[in-house]
Protein backbone atom coordinates (compact mmCIF):
# COMPACT_ATOMS: atom_id res chain seq x y z
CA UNK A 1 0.00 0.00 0.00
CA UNK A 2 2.90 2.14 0.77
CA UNK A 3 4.38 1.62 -2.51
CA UNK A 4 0.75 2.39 -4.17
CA UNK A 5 1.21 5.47 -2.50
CA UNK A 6 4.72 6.93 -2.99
CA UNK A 7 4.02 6.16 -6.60
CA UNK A 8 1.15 8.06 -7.61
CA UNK A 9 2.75 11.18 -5.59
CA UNK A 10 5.90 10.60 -7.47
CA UNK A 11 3.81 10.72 -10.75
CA UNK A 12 1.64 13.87 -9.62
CA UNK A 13 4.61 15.95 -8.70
CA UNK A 14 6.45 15.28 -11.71
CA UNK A 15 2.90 16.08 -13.52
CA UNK A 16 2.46 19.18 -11.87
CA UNK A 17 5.88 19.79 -12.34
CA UNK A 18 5.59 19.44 -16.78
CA UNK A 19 2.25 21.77 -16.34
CA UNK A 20 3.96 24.56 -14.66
CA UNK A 21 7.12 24.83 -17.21
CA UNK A 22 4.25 24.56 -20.18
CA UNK A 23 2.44 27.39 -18.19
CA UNK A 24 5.59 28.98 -17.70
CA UNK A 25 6.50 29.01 -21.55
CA UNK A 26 2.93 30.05 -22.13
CA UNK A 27 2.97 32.96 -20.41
CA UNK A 28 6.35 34.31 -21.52
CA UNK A 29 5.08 33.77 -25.19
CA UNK A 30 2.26 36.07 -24.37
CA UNK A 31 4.39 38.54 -22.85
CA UNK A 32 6.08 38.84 -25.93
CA UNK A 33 3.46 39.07 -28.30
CA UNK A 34 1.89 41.86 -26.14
CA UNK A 35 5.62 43.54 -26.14
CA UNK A 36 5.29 43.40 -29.94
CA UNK A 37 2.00 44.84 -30.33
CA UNK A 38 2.45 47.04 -28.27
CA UNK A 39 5.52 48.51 -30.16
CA UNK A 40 3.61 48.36 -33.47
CA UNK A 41 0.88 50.81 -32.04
CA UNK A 42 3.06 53.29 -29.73
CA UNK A 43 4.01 56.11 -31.57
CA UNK A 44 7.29 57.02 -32.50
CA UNK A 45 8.56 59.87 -30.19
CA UNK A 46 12.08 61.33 -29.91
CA UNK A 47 11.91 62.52 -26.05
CA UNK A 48 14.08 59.26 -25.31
CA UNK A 49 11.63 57.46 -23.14
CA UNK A 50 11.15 54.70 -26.10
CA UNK A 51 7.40 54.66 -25.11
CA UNK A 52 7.64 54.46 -21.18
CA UNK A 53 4.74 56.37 -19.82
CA UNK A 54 6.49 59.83 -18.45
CA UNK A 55 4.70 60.42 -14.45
């Protein structure tokens, strides 16, 4: 029973552990695709702030 046991945690955590580096990849893909659209649309200004909001 022990063995039952130790195995399925053994296969969730390694599980767990795939989804989160997929996730992971995921979500710095749509960080760059929002960097990229975002340059697209900002327009081009000269103050040297290369698009950064100016507070």
């Amino acid at each position: 029973m022990k063995l039952i046991l130790i195995s399925f945690t053994a296969i969730f955590a390694l599980a767990s552990c795939n989804t989160m580096v997929g996730l992971g990849r995921d979500t710095r893909l749509l960080g760059q695709e929002m960097e990229k659209t975002a340059e697209k649309s900002a327009p081009a200004s000269d103050s040297g702030t290369s698009g950064a909001p100016i507070y």
